[in-house]
C-alpha atoms as a PDB file:
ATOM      1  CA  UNK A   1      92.008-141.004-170.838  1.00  0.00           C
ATOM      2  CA  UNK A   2      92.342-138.111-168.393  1.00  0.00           C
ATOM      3  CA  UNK A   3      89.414-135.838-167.775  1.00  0.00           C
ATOM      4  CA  UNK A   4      89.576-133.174-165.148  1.00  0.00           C
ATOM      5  CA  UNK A   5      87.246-130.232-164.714  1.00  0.00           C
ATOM      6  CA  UNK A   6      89.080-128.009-161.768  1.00  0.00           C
ATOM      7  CA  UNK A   7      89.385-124.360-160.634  1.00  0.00           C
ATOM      8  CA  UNK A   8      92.484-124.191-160.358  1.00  0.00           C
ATOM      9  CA  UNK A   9      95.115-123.204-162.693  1.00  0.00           C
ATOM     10  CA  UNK A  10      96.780-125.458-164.797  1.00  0.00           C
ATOM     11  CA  UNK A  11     100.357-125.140-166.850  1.00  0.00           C
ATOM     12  CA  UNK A  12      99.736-126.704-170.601  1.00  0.00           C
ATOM     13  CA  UNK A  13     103.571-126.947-170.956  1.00  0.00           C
ATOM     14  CA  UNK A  14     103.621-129.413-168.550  1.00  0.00           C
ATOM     15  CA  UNK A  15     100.356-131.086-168.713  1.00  0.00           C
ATOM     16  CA  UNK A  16     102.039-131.037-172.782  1.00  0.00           C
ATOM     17  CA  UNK A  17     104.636-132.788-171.426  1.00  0.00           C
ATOM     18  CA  UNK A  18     103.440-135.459-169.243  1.00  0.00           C
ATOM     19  CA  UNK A  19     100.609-135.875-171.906  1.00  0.00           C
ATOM     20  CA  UNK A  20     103.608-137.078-174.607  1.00  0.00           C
ATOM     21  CA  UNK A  21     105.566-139.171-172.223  1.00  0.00           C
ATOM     22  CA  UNK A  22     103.220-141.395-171.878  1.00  0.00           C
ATOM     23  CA  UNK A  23     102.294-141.726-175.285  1.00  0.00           C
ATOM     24  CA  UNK A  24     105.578-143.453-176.896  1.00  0.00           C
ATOM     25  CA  UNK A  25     103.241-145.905-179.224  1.00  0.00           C
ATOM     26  CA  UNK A  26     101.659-142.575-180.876  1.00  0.00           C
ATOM     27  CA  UNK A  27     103.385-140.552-184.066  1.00  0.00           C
ATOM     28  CA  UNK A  28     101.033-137.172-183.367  1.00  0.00           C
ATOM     29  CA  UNK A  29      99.968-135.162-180.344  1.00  0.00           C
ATOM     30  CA  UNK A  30      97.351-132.346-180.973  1.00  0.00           C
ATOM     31  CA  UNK A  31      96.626-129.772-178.435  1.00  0.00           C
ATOM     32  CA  UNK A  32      94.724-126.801-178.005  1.00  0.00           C
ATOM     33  CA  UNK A  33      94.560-124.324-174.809  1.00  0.00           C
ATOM     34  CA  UNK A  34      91.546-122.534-174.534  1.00  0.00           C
ATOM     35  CA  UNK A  35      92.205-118.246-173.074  1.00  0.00           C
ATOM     36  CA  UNK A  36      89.595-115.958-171.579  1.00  0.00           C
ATOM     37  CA  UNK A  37      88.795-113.383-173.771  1.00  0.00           C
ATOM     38  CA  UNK A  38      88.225-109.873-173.338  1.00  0.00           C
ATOM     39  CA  UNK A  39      86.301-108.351-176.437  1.00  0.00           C
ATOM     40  CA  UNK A  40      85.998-105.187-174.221  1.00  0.00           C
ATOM     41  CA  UNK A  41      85.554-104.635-171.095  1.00  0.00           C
ATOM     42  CA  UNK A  42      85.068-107.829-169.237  1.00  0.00           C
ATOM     43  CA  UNK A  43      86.090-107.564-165.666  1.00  0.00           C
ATOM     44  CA  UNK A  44      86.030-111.917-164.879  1.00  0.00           C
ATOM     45  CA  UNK A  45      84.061-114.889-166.217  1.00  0.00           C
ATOM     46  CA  UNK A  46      82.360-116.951-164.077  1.00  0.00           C
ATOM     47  CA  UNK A  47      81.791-120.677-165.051  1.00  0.00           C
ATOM     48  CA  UNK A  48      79.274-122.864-163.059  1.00  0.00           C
ATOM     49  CA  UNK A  49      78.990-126.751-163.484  1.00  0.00           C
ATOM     50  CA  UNK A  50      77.469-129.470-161.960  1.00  0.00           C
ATOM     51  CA  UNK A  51      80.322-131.782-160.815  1.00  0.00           C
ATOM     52  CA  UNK A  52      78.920-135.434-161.298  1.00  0.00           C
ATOM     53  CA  UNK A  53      77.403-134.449-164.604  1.00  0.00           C
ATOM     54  CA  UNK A  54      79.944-132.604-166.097  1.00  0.00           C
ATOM     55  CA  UNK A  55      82.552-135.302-165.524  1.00  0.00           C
ATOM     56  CA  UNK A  56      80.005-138.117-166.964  1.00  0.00           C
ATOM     57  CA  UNK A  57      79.786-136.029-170.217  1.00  0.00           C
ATOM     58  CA  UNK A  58      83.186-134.955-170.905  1.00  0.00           C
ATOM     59  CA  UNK A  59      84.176-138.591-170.592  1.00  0.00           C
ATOM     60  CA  UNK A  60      81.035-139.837-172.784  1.00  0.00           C
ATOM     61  CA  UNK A  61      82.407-137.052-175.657  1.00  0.00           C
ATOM     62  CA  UNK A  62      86.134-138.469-175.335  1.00  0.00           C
ATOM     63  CA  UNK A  63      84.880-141.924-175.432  1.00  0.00           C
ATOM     64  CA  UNK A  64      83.161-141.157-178.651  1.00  0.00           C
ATOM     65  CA  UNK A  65      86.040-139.448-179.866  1.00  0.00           C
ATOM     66  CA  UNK A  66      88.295-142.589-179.186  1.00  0.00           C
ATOM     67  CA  UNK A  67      85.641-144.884-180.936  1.00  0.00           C
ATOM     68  CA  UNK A  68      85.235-142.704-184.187  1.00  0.00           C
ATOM     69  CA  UNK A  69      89.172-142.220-184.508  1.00  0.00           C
ATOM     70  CA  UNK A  70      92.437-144.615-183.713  1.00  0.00           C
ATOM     71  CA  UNK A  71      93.235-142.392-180.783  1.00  0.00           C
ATOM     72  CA  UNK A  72      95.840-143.660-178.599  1.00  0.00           C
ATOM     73  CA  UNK A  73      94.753-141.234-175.710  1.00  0.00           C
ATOM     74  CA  UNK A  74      92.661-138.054-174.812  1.00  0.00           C
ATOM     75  CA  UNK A  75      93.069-135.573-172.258  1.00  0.00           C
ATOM     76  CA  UNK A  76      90.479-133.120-171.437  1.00  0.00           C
ATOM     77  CA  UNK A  77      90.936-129.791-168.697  1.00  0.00           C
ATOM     78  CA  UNK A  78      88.361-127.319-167.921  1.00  0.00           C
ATOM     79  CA  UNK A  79      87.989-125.163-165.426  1.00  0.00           C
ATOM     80  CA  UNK A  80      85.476-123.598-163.421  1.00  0.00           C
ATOM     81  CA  UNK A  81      84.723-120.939-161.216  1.00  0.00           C
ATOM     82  CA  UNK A  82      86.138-116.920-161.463  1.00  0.00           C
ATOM     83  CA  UNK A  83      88.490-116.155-164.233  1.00  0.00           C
ATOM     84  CA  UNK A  84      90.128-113.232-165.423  1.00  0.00           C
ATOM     85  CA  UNK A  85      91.091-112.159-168.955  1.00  0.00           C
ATOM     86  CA  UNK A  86      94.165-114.186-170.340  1.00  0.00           C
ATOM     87  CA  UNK A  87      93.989-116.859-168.094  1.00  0.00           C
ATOM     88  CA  UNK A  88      93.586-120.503-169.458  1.00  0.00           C
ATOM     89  CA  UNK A  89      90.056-122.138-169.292  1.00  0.00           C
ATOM     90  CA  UNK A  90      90.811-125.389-171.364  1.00  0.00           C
ATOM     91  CA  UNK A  91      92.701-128.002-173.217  1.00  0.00           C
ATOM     92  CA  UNK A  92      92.532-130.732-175.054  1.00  0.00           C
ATOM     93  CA  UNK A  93      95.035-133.271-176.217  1.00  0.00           C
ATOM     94  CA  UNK A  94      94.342-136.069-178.376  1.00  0.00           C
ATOM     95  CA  UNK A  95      97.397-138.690-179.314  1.00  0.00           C
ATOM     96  CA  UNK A  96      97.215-141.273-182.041  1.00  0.00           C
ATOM     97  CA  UNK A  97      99.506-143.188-184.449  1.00  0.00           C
ATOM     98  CA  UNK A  98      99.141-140.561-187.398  1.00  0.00           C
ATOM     99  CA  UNK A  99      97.813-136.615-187.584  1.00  0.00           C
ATOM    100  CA  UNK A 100      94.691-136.306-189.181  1.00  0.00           C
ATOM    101  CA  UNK A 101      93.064-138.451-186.495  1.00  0.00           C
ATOM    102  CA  UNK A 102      94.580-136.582-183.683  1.00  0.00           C
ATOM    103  CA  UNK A 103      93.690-133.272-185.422  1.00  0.00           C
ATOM    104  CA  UNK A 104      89.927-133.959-186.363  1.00  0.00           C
ATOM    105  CA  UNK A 105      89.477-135.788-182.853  1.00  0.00           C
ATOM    106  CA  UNK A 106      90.626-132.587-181.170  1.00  0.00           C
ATOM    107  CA  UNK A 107      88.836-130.529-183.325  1.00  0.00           C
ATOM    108  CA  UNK A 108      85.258-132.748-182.558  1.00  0.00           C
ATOM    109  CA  UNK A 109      86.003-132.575-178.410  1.00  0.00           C
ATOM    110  CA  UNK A 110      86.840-128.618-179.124  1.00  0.00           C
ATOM    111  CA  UNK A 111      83.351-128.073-181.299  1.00  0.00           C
ATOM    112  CA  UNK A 112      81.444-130.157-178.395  1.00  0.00           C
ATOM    113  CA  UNK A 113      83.183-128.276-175.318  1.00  0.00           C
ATOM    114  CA  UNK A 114      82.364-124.678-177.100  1.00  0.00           C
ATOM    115  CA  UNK A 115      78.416-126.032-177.400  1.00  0.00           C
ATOM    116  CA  UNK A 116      77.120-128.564-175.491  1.00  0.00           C
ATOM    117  CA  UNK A 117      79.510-129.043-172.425  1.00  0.00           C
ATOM    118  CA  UNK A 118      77.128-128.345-169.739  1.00  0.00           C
ATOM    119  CA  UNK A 119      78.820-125.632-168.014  1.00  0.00           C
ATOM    120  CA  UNK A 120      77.243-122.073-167.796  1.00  0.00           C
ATOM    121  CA  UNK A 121      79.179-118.973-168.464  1.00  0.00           C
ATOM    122  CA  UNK A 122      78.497-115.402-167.099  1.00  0.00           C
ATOM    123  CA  UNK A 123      80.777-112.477-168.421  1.00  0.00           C
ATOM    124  CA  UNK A 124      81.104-110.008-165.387  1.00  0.00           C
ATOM    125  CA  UNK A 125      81.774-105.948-166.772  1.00  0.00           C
ATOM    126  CA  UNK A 126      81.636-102.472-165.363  1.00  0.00           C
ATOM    127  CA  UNK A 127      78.162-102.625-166.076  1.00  0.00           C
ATOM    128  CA  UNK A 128      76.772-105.557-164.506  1.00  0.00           C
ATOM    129  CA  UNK A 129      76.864-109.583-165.260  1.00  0.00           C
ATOM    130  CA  UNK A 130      75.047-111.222-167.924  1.00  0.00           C
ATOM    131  CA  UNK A 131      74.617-115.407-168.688  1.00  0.00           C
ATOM    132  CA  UNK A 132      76.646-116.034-172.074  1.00  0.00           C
ATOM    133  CA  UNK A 133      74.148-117.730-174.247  1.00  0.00           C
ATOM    134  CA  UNK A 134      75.004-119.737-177.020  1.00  0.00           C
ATOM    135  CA  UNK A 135      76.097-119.019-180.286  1.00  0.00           C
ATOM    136  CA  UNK A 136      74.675-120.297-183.778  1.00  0.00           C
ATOM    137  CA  UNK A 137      78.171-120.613-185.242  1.00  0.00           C
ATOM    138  CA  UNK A 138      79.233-122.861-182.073  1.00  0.00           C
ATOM    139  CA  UNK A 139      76.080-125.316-183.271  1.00  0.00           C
ATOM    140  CA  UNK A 140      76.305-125.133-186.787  1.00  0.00           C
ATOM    141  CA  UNK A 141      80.233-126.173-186.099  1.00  0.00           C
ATOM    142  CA  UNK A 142      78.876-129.381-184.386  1.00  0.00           C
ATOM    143  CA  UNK A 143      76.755-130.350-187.798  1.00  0.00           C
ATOM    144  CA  UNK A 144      79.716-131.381-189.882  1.00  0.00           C
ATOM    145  CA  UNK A 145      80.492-134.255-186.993  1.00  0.00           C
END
């Protein structure tokens, strides 16, 4: 298990990469890389955190994720601090001996990171900055887990 919450940049290829090579006992590697979006007009994001308990949670959500599916592995990235439009805020990777347990794993860590991850988002525009608060979709997602 790899869990890193950084501000810098990261390259998925080769976090891809490294991710797989390790994983030779595994028939299925799932990713997903998370972009800043602009829905108009967004100048940055910022993303706060608190480092000791943002660490302790991520790895509590991929622990659960390796005990509710035969995961072989589970990497988790997410950044913090000022990003712009297009550039990568996430990833997750999940590796296991068939598919549908990599791809529902991922797609559990992905519904918990959009909801309950305890970082805090404010979208920065021409007019001003404002806290991104969160959505109902993003919750009701988490009920079918």
């Amino acid at each position: 298990m790899d869990i890193r919450v950084q501000a810098e940049p990261f390259d998925a290829g080769a976090e891809l990469n490294r991710f797989a090579a390790r994983r030779g006992d595994s028939g299925a590697v799932v990713t997903f890389s998370g972009l800043v979006r602009d829905d108009g007009g967004l100048h940055h994001m910022e993303i706060e955190h608190y480092p000791g308990m943002t660490a302790k949670a991520l790895t509590e959500i991929a622990e659960r994720a390796q005990a509710r599916w035969d995961l072989r592995d589970v990497l988790v990235i997410h950044r913090h601090g000022k990003l712009r439009p297009g550039e990568q805020i996430m990833m997750v990777a999940t590796a296991s001996a068939h598919r549908a347990a990599a791809f529902a794993a991922a797609d559990f860590l992905m519904d918990y990171l959009k909801s309950r991850a305890p970082f805090w988002k404010k979208e920065v525009t021409g007019d001003g900055a404002e806290w991104v608060a969160a959505k109902d979709t993003d919750e009701a997602a988490l009920d079918r887990w």
